[in-house]
Structures are given as C-alpha cells and as structure tokens.
Protein backbone atom coordinates (compact mmCIF):
# COMPACT_ATOMS: atom_id res chain seq x y z
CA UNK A 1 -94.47 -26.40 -170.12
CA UNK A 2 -97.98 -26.46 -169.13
CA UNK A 3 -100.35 -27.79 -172.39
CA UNK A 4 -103.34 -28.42 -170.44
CA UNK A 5 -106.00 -25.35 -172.37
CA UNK A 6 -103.33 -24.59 -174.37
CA UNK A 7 -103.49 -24.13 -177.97
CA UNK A 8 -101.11 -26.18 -180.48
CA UNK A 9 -101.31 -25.48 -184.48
CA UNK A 10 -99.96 -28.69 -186.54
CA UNK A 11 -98.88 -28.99 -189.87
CA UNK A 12 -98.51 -32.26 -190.96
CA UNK A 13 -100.76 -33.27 -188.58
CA UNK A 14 -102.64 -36.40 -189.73
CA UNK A 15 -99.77 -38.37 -189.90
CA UNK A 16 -96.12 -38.93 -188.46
CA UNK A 17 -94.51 -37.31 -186.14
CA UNK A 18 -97.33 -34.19 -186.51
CA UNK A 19 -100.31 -37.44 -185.48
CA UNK A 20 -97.60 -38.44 -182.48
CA UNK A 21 -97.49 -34.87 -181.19
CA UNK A 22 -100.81 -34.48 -181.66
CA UNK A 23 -101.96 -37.75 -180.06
CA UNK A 24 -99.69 -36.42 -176.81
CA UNK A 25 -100.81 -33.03 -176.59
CA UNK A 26 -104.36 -34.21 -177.02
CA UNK A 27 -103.68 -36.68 -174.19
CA UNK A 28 -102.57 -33.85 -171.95
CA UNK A 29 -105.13 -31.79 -173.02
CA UNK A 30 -104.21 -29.43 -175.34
CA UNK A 31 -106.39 -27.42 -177.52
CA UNK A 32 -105.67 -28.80 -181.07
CA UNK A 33 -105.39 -27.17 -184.92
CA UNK A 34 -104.28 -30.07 -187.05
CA UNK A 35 -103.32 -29.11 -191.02
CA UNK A 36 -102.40 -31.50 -193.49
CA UNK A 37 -103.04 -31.57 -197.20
CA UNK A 38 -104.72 -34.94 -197.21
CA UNK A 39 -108.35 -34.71 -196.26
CA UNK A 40 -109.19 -38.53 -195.66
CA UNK A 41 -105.90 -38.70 -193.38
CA UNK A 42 -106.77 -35.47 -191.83
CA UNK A 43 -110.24 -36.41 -190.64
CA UNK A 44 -109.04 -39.74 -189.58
CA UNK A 45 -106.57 -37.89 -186.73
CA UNK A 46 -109.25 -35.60 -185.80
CA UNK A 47 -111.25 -38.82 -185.16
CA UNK A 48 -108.17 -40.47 -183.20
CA UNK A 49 -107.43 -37.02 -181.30
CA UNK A 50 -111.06 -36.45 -180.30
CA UNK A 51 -111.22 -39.91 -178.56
CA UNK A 52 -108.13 -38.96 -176.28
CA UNK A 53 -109.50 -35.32 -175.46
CA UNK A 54 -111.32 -32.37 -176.71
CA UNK A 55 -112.84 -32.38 -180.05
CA UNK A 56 -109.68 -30.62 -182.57
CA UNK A 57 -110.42 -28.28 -185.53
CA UNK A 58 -109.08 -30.05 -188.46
CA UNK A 59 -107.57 -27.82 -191.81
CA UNK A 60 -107.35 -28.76 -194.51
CA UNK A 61 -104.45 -26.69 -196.22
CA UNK A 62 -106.28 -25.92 -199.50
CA UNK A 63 -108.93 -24.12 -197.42
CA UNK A 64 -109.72 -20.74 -196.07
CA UNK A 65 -107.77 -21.65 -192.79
CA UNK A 66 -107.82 -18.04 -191.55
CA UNK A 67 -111.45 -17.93 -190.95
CA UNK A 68 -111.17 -21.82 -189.55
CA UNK A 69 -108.51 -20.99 -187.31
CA UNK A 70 -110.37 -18.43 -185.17
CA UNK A 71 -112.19 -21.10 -183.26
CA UNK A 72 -109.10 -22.84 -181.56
CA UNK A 73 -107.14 -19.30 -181.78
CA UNK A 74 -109.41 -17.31 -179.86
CA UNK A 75 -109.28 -19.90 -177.04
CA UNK A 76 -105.84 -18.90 -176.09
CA UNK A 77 -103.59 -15.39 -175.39
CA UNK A 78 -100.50 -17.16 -176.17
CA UNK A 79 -101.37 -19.56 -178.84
CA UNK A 80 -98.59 -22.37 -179.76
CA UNK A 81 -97.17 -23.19 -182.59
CA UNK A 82 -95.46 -26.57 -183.70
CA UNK A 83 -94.44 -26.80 -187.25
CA UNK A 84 -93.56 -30.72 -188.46
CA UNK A 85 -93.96 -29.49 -192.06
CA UNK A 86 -96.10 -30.56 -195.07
C-alpha cells in the first residue's frame, strides 16, 4: 500500500502500538491525525512524529475533533483509517 500523501487517523495515538504506527507511517510519509485522551502524551507524539516527517494534527478526544479533522481530511480522497483503540 502506498502511504506516502496519504492520510492515517489514530486513536490511541500518543502511545503504544498507535505511537509505533504512527512513528512508521510518519517515516514513510504519511499524512497524520493522532487522538488520544491524554493531552501531555498526545503533544509529546506530535513532537516525535513531526521530527520524522510532516507536521501531524494532534486531537485531543474531549475536543471538537470534527472541525480539527478537516485539515488532514481534506488532504486526501480516500482518507485511512487505523483504529488501535482508546
């Protein structure tokens, strides 16, 4: 699968297995949406994730992500999801 200006949405994303995918896609570069309910270990990924490739939009899951999600969504026709759960 090609990930290279693709867009990946993950939940659980600051930590675990949702950090290791993102790390990898962000290597390859993907375009990222991390989500996680902690907001200190969520902007520490988006740190991490930024260094290996393009900038990603972080989420926290108590906020309006609808509205927050537009800018990585509207990047991509066929948007990609990967759900490592909260």
């Amino acid at each position: 699968m090609q990930i290279k200006d693709r867009v990946f949405v993950i939940t659980g994303g600051g930590r675990g297995l949702g950090l290791a995918m993102a790390r990898h896609l962000a290597e390859q570069g993907g375009i990222l949406a991390l989500i996680d309910l902690d907001a200190q270990v969520l902007d520490a990924a988006v740190t991490e994730c930024q260094n290996l490739g393009e900038a990603p939009t972080g989420l926290s899951a108590t906020s309006p992500m609808k509205r927050q999600l537009k800018r990585p969504l509207h990047r991509s026709k066929r948007p990609v999801v990967a759900y490592t759960g909260w």
